[in-house]
C-alpha atoms as a PDB file:
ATOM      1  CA  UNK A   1       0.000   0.000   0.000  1.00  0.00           C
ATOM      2  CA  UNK A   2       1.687   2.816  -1.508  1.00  0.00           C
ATOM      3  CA  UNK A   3      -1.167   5.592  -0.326  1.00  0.00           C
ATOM      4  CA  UNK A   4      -1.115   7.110   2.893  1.00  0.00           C
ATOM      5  CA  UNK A   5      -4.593   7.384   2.673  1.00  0.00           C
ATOM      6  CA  UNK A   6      -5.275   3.463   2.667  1.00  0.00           C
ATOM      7  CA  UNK A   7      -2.978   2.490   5.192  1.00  0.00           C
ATOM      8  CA  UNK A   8      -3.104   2.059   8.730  1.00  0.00           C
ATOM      9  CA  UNK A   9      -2.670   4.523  11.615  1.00  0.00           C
ATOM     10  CA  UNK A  10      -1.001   2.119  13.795  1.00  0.00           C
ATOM     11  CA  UNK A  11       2.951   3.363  13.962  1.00  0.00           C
ATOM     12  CA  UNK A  12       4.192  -0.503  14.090  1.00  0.00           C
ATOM     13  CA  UNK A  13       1.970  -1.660  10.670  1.00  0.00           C
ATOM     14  CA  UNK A  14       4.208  -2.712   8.344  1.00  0.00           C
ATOM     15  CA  UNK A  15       1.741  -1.732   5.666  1.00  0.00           C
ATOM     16  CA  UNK A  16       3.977   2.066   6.057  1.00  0.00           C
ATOM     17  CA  UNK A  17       6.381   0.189   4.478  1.00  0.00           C
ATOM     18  CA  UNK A  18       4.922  -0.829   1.641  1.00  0.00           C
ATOM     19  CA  UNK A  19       3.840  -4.295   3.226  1.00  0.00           C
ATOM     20  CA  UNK A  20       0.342  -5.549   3.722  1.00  0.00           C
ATOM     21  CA  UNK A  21      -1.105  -4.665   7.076  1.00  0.00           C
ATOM     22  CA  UNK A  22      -0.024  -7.018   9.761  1.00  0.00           C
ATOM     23  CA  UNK A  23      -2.266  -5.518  12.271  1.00  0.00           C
ATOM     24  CA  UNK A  24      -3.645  -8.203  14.360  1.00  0.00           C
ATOM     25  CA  UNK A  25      -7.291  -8.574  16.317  1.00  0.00           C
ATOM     26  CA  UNK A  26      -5.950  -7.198  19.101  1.00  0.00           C
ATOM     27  CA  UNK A  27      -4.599  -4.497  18.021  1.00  0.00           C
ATOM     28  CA  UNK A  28      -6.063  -1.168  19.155  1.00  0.00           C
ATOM     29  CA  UNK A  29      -5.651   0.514  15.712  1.00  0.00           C
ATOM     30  CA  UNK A  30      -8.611  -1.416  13.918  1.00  0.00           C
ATOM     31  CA  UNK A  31      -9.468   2.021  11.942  1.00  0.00           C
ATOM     32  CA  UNK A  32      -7.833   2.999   9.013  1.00  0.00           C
ATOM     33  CA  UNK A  33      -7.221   6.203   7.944  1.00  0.00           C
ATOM     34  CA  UNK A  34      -9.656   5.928   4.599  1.00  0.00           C
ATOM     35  CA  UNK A  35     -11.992   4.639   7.098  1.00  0.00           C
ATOM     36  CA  UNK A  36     -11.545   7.559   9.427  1.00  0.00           C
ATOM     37  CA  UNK A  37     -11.669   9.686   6.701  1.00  0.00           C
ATOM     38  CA  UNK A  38     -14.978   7.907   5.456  1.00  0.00           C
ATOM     39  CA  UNK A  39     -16.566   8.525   9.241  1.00  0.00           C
ATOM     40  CA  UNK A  40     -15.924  12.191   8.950  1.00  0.00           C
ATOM     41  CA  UNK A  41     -17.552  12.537   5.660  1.00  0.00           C
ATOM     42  CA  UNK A  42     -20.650  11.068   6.618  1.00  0.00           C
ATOM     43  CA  UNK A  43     -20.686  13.139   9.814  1.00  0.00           C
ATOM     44  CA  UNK A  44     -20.233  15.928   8.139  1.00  0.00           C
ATOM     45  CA  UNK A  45     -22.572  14.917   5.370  1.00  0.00           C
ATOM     46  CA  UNK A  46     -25.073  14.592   8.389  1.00  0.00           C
ATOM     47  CA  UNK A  47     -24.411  18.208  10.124  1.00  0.00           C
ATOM     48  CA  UNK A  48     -25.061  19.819   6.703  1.00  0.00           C
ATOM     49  CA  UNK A  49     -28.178  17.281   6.628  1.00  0.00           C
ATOM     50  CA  UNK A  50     -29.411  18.661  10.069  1.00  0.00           C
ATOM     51  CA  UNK A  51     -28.680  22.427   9.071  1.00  0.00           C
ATOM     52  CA  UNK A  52     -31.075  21.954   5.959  1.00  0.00           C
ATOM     53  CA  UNK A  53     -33.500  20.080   7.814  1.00  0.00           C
ATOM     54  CA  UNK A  54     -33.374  22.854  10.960  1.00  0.00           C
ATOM     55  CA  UNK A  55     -33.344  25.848   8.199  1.00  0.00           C
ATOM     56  CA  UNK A  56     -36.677  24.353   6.824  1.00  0.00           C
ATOM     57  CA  UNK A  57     -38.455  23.444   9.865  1.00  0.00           C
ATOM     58  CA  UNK A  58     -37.700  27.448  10.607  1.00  0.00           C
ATOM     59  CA  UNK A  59     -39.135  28.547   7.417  1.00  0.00           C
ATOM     60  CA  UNK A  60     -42.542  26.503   8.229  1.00  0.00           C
ATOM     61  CA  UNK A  61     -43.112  27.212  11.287  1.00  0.00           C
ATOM     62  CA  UNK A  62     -42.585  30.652  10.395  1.00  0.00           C
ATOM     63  CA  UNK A  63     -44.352  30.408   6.959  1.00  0.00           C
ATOM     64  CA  UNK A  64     -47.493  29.029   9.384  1.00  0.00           C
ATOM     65  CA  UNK A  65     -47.391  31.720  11.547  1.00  0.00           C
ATOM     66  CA  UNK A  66     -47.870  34.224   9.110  1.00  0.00           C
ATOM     67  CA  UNK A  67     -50.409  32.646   7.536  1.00  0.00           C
ATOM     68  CA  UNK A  68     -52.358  32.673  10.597  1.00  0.00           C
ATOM     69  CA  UNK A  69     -55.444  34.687  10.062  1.00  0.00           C
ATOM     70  CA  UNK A  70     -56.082  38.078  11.342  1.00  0.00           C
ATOM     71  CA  UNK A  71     -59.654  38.985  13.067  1.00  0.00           C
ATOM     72  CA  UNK A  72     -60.289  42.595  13.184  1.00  0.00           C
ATOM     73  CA  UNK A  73     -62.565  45.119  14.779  1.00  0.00           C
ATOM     74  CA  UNK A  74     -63.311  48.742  14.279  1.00  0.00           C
ATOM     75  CA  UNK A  75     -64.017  50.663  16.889  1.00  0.00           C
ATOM     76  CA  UNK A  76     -65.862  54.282  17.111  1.00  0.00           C
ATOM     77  CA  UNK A  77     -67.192  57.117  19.554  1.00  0.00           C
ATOM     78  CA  UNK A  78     -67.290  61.002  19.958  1.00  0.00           C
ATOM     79  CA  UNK A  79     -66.512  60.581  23.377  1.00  0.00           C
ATOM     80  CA  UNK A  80     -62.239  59.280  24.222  1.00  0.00           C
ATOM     81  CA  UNK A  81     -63.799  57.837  28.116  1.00  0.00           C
ATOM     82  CA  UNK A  82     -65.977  55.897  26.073  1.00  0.00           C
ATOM     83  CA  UNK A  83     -63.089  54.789  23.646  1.00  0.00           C
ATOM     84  CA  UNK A  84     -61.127  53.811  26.411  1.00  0.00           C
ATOM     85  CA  UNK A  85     -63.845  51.600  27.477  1.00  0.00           C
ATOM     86  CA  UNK A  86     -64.315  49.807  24.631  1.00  0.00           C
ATOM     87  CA  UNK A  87     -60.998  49.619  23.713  1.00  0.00           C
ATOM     88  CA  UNK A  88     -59.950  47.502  27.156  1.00  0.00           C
ATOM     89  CA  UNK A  89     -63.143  45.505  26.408  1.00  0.00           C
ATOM     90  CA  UNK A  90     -61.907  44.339  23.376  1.00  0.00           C
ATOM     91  CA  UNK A  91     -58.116  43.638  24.291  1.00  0.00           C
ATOM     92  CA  UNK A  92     -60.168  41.523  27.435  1.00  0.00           C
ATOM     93  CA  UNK A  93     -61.529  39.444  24.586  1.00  0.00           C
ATOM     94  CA  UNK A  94     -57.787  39.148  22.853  1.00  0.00           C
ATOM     95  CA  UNK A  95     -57.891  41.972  20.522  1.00  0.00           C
ATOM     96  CA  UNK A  96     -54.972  44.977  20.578  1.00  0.00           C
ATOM     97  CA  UNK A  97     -54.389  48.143  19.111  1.00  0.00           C
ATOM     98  CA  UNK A  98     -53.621  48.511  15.628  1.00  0.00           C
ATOM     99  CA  UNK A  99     -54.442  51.868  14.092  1.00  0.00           C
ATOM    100  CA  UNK A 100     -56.267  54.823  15.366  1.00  0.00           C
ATOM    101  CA  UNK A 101     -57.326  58.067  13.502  1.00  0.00           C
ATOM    102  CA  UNK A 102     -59.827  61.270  13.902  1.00  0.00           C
ATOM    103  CA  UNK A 103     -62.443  62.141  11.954  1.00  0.00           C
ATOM    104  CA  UNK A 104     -65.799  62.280  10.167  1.00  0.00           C
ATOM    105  CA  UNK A 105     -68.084  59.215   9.610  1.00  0.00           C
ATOM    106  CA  UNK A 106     -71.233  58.670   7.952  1.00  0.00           C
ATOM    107  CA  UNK A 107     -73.331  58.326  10.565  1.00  0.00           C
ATOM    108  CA  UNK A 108     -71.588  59.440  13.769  1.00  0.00           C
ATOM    109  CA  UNK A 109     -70.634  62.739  12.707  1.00  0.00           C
ATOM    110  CA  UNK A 110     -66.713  63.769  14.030  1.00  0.00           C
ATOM    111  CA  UNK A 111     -65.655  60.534  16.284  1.00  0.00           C
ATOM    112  CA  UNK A 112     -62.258  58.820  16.899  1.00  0.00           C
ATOM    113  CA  UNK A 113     -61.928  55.226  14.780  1.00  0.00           C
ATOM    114  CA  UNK A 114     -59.312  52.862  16.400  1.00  0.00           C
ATOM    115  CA  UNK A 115     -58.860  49.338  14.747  1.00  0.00           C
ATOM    116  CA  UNK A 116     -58.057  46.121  16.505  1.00  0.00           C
ATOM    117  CA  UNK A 117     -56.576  43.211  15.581  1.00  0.00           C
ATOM    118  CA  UNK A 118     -57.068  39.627  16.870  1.00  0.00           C
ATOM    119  CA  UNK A 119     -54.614  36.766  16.320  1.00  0.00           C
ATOM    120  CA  UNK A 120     -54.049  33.068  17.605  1.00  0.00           C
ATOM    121  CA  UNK A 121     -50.393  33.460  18.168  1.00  0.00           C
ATOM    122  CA  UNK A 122     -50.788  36.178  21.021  1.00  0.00           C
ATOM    123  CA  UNK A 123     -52.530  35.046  23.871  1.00  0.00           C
ATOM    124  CA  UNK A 124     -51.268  38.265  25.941  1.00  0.00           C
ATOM    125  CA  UNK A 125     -54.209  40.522  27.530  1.00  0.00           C
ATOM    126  CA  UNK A 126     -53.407  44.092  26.853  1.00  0.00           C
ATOM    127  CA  UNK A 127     -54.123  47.455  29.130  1.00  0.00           C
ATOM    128  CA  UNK A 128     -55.320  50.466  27.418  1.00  0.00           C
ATOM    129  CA  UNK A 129     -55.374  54.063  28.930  1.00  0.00           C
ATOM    130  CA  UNK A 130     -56.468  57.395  26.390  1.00  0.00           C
ATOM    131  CA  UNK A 131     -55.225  60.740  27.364  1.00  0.00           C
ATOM    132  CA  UNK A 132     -56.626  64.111  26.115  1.00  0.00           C
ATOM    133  CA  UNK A 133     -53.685  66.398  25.451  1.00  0.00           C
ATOM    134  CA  UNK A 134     -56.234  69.803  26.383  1.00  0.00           C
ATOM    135  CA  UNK A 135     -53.819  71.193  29.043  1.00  0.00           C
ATOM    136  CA  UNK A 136     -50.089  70.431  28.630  1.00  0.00           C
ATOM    137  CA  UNK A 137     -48.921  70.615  32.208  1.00  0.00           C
ATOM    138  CA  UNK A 138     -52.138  67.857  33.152  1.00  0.00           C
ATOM    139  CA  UNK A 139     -51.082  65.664  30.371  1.00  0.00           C
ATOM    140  CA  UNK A 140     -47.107  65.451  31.007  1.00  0.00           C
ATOM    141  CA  UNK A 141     -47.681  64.438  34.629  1.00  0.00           C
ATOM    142  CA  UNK A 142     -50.698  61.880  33.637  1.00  0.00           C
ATOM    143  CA  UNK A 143     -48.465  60.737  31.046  1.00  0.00           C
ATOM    144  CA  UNK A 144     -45.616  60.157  33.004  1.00  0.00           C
ATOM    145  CA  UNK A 145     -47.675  58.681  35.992  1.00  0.00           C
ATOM    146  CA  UNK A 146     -49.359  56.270  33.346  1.00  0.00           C
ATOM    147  CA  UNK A 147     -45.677  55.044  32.466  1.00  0.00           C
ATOM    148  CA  UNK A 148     -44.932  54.598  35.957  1.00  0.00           C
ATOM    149  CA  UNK A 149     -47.795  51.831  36.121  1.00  0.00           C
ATOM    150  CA  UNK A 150     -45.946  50.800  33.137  1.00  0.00           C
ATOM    151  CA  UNK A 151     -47.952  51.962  30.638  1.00  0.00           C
ATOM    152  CA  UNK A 152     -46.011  52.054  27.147  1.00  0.00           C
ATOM    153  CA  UNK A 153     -46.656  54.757  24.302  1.00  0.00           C
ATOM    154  CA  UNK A 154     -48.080  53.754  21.139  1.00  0.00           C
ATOM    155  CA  UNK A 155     -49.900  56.368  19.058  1.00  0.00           C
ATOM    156  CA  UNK A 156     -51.408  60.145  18.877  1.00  0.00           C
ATOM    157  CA  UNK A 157     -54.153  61.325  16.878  1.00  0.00           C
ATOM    158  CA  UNK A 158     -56.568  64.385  16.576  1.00  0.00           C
ATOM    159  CA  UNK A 159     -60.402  64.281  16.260  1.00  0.00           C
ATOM    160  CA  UNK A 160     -63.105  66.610  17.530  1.00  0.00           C
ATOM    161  CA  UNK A 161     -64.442  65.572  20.583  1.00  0.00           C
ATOM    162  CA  UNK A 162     -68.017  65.578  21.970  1.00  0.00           C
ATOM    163  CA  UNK A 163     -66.729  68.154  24.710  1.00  0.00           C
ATOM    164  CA  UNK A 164     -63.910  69.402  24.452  1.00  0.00           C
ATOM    165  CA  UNK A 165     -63.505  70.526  20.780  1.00  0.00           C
ATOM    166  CA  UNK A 166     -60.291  69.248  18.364  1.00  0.00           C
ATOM    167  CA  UNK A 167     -58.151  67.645  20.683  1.00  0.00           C
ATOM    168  CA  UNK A 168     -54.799  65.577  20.276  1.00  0.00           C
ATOM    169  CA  UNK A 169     -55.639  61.909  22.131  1.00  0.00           C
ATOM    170  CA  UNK A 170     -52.887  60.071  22.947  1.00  0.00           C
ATOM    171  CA  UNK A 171     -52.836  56.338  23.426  1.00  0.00           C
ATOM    172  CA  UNK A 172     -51.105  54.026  25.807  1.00  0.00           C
ATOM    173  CA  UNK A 173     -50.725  50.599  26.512  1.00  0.00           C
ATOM    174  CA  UNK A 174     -49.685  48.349  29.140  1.00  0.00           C
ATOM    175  CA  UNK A 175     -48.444  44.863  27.692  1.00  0.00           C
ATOM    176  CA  UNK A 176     -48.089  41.938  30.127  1.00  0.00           C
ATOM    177  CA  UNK A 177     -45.103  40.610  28.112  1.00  0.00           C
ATOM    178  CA  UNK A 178     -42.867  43.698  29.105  1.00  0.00           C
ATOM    179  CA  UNK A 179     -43.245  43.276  32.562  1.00  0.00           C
ATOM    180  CA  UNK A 180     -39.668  43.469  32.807  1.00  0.00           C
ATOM    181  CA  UNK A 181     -39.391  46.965  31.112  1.00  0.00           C
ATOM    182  CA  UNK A 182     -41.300  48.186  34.821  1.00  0.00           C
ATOM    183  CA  UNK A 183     -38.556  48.149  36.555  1.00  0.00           C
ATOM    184  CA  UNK A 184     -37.052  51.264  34.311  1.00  0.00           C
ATOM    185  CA  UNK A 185     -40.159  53.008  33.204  1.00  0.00           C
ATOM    186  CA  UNK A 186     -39.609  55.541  30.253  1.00  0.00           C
ATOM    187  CA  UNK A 187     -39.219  58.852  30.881  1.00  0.00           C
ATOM    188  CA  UNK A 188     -42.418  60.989  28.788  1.00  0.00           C
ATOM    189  CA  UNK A 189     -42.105  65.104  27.392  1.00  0.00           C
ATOM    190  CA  UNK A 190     -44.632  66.671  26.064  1.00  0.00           C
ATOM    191  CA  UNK A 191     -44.225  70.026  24.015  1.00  0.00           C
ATOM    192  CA  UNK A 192     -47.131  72.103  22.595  1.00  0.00           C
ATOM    193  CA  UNK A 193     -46.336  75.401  20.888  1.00  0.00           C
ATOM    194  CA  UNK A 194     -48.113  77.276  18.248  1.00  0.00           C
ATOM    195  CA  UNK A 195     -44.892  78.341  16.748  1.00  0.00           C
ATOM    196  CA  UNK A 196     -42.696  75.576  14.956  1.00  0.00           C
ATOM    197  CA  UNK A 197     -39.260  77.742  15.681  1.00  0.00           C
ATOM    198  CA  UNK A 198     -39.706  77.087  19.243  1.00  0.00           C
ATOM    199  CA  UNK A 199     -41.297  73.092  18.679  1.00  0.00           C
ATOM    200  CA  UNK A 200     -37.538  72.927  16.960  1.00  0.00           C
ATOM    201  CA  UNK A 201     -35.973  74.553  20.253  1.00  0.00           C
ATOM    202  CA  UNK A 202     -37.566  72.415  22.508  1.00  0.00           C
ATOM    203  CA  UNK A 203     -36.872  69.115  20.285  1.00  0.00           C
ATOM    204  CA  UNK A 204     -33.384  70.111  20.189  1.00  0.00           C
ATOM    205  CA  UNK A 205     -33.148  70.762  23.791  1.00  0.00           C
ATOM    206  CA  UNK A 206     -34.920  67.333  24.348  1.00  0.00           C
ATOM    207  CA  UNK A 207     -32.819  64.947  21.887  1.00  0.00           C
ATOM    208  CA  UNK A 208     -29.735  66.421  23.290  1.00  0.00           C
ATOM    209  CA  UNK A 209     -30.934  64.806  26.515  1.00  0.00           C
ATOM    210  CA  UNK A 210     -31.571  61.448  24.739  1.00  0.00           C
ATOM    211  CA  UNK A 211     -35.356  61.784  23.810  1.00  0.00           C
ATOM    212  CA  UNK A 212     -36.881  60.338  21.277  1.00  0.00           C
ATOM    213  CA  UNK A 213     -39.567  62.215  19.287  1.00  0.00           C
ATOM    214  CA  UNK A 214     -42.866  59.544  19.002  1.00  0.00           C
ATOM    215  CA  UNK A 215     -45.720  61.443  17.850  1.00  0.00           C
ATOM    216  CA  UNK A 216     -46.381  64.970  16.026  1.00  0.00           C
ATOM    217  CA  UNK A 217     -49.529  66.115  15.720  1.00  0.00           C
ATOM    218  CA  UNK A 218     -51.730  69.871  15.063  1.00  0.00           C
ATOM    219  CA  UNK A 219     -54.627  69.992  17.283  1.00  0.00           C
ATOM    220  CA  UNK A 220     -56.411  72.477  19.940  1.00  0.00           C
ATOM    221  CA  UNK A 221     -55.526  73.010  23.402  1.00  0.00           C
ATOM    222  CA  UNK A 222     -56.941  75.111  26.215  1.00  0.00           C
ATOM    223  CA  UNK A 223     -54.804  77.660  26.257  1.00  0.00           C
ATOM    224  CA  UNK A 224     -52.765  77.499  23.497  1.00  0.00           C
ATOM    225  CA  UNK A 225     -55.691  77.375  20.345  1.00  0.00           C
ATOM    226  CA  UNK A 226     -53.858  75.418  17.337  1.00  0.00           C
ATOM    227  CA  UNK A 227     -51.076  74.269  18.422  1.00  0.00           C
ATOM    228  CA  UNK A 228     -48.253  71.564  17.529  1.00  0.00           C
ATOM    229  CA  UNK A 229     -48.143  68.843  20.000  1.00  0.00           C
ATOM    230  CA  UNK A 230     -45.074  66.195  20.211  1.00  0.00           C
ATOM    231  CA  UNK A 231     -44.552  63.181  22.491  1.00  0.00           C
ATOM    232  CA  UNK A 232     -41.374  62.232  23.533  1.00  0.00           C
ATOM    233  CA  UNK A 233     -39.973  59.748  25.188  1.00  0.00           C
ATOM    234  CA  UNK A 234     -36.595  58.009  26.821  1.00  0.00           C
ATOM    235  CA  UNK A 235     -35.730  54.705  28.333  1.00  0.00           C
END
């Protein structure tokens, strides 16, 4: 045996010497190297095997989860305490927010629309809490006492309400599955100003401190008439 490839690994075979193998049945080295080299083919023949097989089971499961369907709801009032209501009534029943947005319908004149979305893959029973952005001072501190429960920002939107005329709503949510974020609740700003040099100040002012601008929106406020109203936020 000429080949180093065919011969055996044991250092006293006289096969290295161009002799057959005299390796007897007691002889530890019962592998050859071709043999060896064989064994670590097919192993790695079967880690490339698993790697496909693992990479497709992925795309299934993933492919299955997508094409889980969606059950949806609209929601719609004049009235944000009554949208608040209903919202938490459907997230009890496994629905959560999806879109929200002011205006007029058909039949219920100006009202606030919010959509819901159901799916089988999310078992997790949401929160919901609406704020009314009339008076900036009230809403900072009930926005920042709403994180502090662990409430979570998610959208802002303008409609005109049954009361208190076009006001900015802002909508939170508390999510079960970040209980763990509670334990470093974000940190909420809210700017109104009616002129956009000084919105640009304060969002300057406010990203130099790490703050994250969520929402922008034109809408009413007590004091202030039309103003622009931003959200901001911080970990």
């Amino acid at each position: 045996m000429s080949n180093t490839n065919d011969v055996c690994v044991c250092p006293n075979c006289e096969c290295q010497n161009g002799k057959p193998c005299n390796c007897g049945p007691s002889c530890g080295c019962t592998i050859t190297n071709i043999e060896k080299t064989k064994g670590e083919s097919r192993l790695g023949r079967t880690l490339v095997m698993v790697a496909v097989l693992g990479a497709s089971l992925w795309t299934a499961v993933h492919a299955a989860a997508a094409d889980l369907p969606l059950e949806y709801r609209v929601l719609a009032t004049s009235q944000t305490s009554t949208m608040e209501k209903e919202l938490n009534r459907a997230a009890a029943a496994g629905y959560r927010f999806s879109k929200a947005m002011g205006g007029s319908t058909a039949f219920g004149g100006q009202e606030l629309v919010v959509a819901v979305v159901k799916s089988e893959s999310d078992s997790e029973v949401r929160r919901y809490k609406l704020l009314a952005a009339s008076r900036t001072s009230t809403t900072q501190k009930e926005l920042q006492d709403a994180a502090n429960d662990g409430y979570e920002y998610l959208a802002q939107t303008v409609y005109e309400t049954a009361f208190g005329g076009q006001e900015v709503v802002i909508i939170l949510e508390r999510n079960p599955g970040h209980a763990g974020r509670q334990s470093h609740q974000a940190s909420y700003r809210l700017f109104a100003t009616s002129k956009t040099s000084t919105m640009q100040k304060e969002l300057q002012e406010a990203g130099r401190q790490g703050y994250v601008l969520l929402g922008l929106t034109l809408g009413k406020t007590a004091y202030g008439g039309d103003e622009v109203v931003a959200v901001l936020g911080k970990d």
